[in-house]
Protein backbone atom coordinates (compact mmCIF):
# COMPACT_ATOMS: atom_id res chain seq x y z
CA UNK A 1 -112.66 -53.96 179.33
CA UNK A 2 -111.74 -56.08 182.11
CA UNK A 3 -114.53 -55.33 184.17
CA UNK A 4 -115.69 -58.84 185.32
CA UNK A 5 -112.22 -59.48 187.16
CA UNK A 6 -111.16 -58.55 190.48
CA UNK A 7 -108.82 -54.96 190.79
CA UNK A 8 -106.31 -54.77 193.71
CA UNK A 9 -105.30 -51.40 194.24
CA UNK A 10 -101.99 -50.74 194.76
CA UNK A 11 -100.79 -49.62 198.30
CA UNK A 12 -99.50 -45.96 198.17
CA UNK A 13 -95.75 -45.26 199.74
CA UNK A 14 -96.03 -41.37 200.72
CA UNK A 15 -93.30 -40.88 203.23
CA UNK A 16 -92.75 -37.16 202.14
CA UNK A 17 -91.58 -33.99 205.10
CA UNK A 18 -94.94 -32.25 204.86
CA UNK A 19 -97.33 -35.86 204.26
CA UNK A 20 -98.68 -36.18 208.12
CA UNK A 21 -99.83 -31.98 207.91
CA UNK A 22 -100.84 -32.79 204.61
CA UNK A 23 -102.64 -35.23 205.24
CA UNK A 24 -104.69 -33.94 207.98
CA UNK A 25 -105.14 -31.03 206.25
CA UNK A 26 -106.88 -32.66 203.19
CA UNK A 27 -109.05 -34.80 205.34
CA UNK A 28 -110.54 -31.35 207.31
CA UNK A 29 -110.99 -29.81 203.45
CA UNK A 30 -112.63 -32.99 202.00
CA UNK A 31 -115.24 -32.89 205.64
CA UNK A 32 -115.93 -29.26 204.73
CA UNK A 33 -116.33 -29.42 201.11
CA UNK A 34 -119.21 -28.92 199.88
CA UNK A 35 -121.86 -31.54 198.57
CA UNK A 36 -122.21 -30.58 194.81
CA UNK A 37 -118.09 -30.37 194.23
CA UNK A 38 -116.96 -33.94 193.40
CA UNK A 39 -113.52 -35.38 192.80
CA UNK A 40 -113.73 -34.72 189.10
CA UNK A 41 -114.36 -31.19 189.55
CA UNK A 42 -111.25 -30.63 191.82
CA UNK A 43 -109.30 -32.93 189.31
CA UNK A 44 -110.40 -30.70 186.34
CA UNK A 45 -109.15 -27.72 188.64
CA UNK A 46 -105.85 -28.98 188.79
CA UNK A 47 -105.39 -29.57 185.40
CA UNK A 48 -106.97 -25.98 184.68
CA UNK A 49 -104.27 -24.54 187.47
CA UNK A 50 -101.55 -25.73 185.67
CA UNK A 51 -102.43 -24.75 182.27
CA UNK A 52 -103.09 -21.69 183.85
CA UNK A 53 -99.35 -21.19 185.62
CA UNK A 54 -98.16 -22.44 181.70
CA UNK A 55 -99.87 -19.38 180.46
CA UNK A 56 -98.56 -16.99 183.21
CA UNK A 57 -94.84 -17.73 182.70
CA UNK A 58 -95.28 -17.66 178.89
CA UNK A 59 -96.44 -13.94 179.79
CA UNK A 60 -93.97 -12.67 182.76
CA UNK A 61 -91.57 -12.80 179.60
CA UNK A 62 -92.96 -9.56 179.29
CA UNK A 63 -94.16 -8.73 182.48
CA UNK A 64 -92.79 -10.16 185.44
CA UNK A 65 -95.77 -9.62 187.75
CA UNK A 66 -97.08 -12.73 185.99
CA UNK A 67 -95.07 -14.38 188.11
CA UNK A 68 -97.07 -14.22 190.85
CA UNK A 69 -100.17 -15.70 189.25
CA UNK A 70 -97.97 -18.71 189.18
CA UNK A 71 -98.34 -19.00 192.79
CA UNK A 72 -101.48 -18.75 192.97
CA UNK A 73 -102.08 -21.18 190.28
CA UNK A 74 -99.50 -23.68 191.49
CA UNK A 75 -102.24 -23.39 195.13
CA UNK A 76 -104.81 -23.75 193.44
CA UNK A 77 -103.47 -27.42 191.89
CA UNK A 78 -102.46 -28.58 195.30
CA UNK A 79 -105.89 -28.20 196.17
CA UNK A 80 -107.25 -30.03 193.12
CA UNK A 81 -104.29 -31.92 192.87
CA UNK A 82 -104.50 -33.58 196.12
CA UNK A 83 -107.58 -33.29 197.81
CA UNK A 84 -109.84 -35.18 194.52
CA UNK A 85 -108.79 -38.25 195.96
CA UNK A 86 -109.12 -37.49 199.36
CA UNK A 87 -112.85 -36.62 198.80
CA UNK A 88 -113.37 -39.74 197.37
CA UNK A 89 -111.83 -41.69 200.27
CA UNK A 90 -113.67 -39.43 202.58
CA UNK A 91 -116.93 -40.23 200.94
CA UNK A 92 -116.72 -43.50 200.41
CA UNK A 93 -117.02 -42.98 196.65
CA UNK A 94 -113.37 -44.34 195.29
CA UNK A 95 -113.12 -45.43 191.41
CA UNK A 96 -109.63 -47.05 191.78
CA UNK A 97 -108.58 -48.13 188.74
CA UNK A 98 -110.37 -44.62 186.80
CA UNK A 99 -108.98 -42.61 189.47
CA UNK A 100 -105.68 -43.58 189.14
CA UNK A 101 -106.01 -43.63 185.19
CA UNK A 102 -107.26 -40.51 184.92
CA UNK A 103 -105.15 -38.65 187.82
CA UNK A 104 -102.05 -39.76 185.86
CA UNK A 105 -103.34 -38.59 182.51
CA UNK A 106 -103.84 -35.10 183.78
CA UNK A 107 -100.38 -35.01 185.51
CA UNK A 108 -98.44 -35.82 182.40
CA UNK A 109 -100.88 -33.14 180.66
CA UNK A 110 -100.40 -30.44 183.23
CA UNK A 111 -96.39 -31.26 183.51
CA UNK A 112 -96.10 -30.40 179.43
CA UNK A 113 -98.53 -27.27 180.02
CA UNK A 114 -96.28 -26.07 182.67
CA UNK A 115 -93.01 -26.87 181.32
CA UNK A 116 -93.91 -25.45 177.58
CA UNK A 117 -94.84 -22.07 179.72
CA UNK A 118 -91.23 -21.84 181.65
CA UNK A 119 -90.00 -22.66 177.93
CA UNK A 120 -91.19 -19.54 176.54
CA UNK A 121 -91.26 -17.80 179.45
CA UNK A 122 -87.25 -16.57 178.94
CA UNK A 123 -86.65 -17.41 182.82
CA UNK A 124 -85.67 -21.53 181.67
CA UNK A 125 -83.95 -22.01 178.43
CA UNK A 126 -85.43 -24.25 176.17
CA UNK A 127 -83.47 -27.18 176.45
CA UNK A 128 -83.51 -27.47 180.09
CA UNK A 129 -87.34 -27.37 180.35
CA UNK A 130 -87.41 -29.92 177.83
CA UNK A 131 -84.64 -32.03 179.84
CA UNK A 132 -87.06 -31.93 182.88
CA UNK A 133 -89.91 -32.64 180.89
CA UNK A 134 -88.18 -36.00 179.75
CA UNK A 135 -86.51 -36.60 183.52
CA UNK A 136 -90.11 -36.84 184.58
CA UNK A 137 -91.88 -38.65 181.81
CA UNK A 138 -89.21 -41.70 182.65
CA UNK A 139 -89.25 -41.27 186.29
CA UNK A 140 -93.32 -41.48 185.72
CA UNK A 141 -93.09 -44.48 183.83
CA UNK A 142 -90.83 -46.36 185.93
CA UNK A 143 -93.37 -45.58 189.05
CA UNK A 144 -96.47 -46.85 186.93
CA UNK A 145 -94.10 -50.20 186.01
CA UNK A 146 -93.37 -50.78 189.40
CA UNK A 147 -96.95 -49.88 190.72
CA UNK A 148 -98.01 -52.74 188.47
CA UNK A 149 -95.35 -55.43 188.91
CA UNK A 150 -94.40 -54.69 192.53
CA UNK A 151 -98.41 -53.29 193.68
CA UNK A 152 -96.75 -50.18 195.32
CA UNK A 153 -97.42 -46.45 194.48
CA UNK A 154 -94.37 -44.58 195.41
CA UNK A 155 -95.61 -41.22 195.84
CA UNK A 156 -92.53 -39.88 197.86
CA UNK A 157 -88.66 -40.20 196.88
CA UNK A 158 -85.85 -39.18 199.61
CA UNK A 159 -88.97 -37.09 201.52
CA UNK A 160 -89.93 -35.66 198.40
CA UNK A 161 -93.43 -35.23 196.75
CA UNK A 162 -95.23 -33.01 194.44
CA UNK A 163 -96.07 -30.86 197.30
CA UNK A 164 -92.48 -30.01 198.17
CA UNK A 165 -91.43 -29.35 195.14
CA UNK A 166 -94.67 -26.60 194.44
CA UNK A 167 -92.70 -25.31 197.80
CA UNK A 168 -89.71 -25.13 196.14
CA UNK A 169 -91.19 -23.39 192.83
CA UNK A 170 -93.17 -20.86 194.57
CA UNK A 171 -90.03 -20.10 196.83
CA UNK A 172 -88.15 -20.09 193.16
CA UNK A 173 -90.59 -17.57 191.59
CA UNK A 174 -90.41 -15.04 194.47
CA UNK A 175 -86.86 -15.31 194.14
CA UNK A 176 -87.22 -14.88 190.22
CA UNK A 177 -89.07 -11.50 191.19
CA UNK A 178 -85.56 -9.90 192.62
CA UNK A 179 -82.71 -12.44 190.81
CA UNK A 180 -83.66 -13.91 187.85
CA UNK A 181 -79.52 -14.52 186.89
CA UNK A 182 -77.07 -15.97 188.97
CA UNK A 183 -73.23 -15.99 189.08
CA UNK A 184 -71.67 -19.23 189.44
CA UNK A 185 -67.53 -20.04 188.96
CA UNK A 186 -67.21 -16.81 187.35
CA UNK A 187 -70.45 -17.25 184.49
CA UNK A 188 -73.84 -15.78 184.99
CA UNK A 189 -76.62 -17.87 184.42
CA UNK A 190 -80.80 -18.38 184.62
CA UNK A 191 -81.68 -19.19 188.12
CA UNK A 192 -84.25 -21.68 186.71
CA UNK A 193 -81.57 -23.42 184.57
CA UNK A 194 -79.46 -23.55 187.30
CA UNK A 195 -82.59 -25.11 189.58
CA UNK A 196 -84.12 -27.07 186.03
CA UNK A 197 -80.41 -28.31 185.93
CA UNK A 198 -80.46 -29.43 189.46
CA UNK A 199 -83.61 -31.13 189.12
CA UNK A 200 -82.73 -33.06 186.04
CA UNK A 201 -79.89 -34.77 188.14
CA UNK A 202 -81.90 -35.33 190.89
CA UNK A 203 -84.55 -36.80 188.86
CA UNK A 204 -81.88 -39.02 187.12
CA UNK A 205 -80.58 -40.54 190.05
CA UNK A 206 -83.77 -41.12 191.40
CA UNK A 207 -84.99 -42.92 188.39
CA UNK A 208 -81.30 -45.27 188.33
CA UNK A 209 -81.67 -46.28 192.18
CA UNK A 210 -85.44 -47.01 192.28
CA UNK A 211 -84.88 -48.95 188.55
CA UNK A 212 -82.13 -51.31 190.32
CA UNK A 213 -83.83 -51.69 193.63
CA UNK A 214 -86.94 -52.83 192.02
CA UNK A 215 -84.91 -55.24 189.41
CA UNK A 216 -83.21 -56.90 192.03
CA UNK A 217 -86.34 -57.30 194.15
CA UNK A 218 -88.14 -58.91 191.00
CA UNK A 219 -85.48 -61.06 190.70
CA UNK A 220 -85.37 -62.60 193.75
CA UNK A 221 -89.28 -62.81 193.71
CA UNK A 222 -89.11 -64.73 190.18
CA UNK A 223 -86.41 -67.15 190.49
CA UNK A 224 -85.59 -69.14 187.44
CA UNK A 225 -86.82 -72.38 188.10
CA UNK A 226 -84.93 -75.43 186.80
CA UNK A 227 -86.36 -77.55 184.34
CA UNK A 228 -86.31 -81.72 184.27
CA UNK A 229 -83.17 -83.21 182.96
C-alpha cells in the first residue's frame, strides 16, 4: 500500500441540469443528519436500494405493482448514493482515495443487480439489458482512465448524471404501469428496449467523443521529444 506518498484527489466535473438544487439539497440533508449515520452507512444503503429495485423488477414479471417499489428504491439510492460523500465533506471526515474506491465498487455492483432484475423482469429483453450493462462498464472505465491520467472526475456528460437518469427511470416505470409495448414503423415493441436501446447509443457516443477528446489532449500534453543525433 502506498500509504507513505502524497494522494491528489481528482477535481470532480458535475455540470449536470439538476447539480446546483442538488447540491444544495445534499448539503441541508448532510447538516441534518444525524450523528450516529456515517458515510458508510448511507453507501451500504445505496447498494442495498439497488439490489432491492433488482429484486422488484425480477418480481413485477408477475405482478406489476412491483414496479413501484422500484421507485422507491431507486430514492432511496439517491439518498445513499449521493449524500455519503456529501456527509463526509460536510464533516470534515473525507477518505479520498477509499471513498472513491469503494463508491465505484458499489456502483458497478448495484448497476449488475439492477440490470440482471430488468433482465428477468420481461419488461427489457435480455440482450438489451446486457448491452447497457456493457455500454456502462466501458463508459466507467474510460472515466476512471481519464480521472487518473487527466486528474478530472467527469461526473456529468451533455447535462447528464446519475440523478437524471433515476428521473428518467422512475418517469419510465410509471409509464411501464399503463404501456409497457410500443408501436414504432409499424412493429410493436418493449418500451424499455426501445429506452435500453436508446441508452446504449447514447452511451456509445458518449464513450467515442470523451475517448478522442481526452487522446488528443494527452497528446499534446506528452509531446514526443526528439532524441540527440
Amino acid at each position: 500500500m502506498r500509504t507513505g506518498r502524497t494522494f491528489q484527489e481528482a477535481g470532480r466535473a458535475q455540470l449536470s441540469l439538476l447539480a446546483p438544487l442538488e447540491k444544495k439539497c445534499l448539503i441541508w440533508l448532510a447538516r441534518h443528519t444525524p450523528r450516529p449515520i456515517n458515510s458508510d452507512h448511507l453507501t451500504a444503503l445505496g447498494l442495498a436500494s439497488l439490489a432491492g429495485a433488482g429484486v422488484s423488477y425480477a418480481c413485477a414479471r408477475w405482478n406489476r405493482a412491483c414496479l413501484l417499489w422500484v421507485i422507491l428504491f431507486l430514492a432511496l439510492n439517491w439518498l445513499g448514493d449521493s449524500l455519503d460523500g456529501t456527509l463526509a465533506r460536510v464533516r470534515n471526515q473525507q477518505r479520498p482515495r477509499y471513498g472513491f474506491y469503494i463508491d465505484h465498487v458499489v456502483d458497478a455492483f448495484g448497476t449488475l443487480f439492477l440490470l440482471a432484475g430488468l433482465a428477468l423482469s420481461g419488461y427489457m429483453s435480455e440482450r438489451i439489458a446486457t448491452g447497457l450493462l456493457i455500454a456502462y462498464f466501458m463508459l466507467s472505465i474510460e472515466v476512471y482512465l481519464a480521472t487518473y491520467t487527466i486528474g478530472t472526475f467527469q461526473l456529468s456528460f451533455w447535462k447528464f448524471s446519475p440523478t437524471e437518469l433515476r428521473v428518467l427511470l422512475i418517469a419510465g416505470n410509471i409509464a411501464l404501469l399503463y404501456k409497457p409495448v410500443v408501436h414504432l414503423m409499424g412493429g410493436a415493441y418493449l418500451l424499455f428496449d426501445v429506452g435500453g436501446a436508446t441508452g446504449i447509443a447514447g452511451m456509445a457516443l458518449m464513450l467515442l467523443t470523451a475517448a478522442a477528446r481526452h487522446t488528443a489532449a494527452l497528446y499534446r500534453a506528452e509531446p514526443v521529444s526528439k532524441g540527440p543525433r
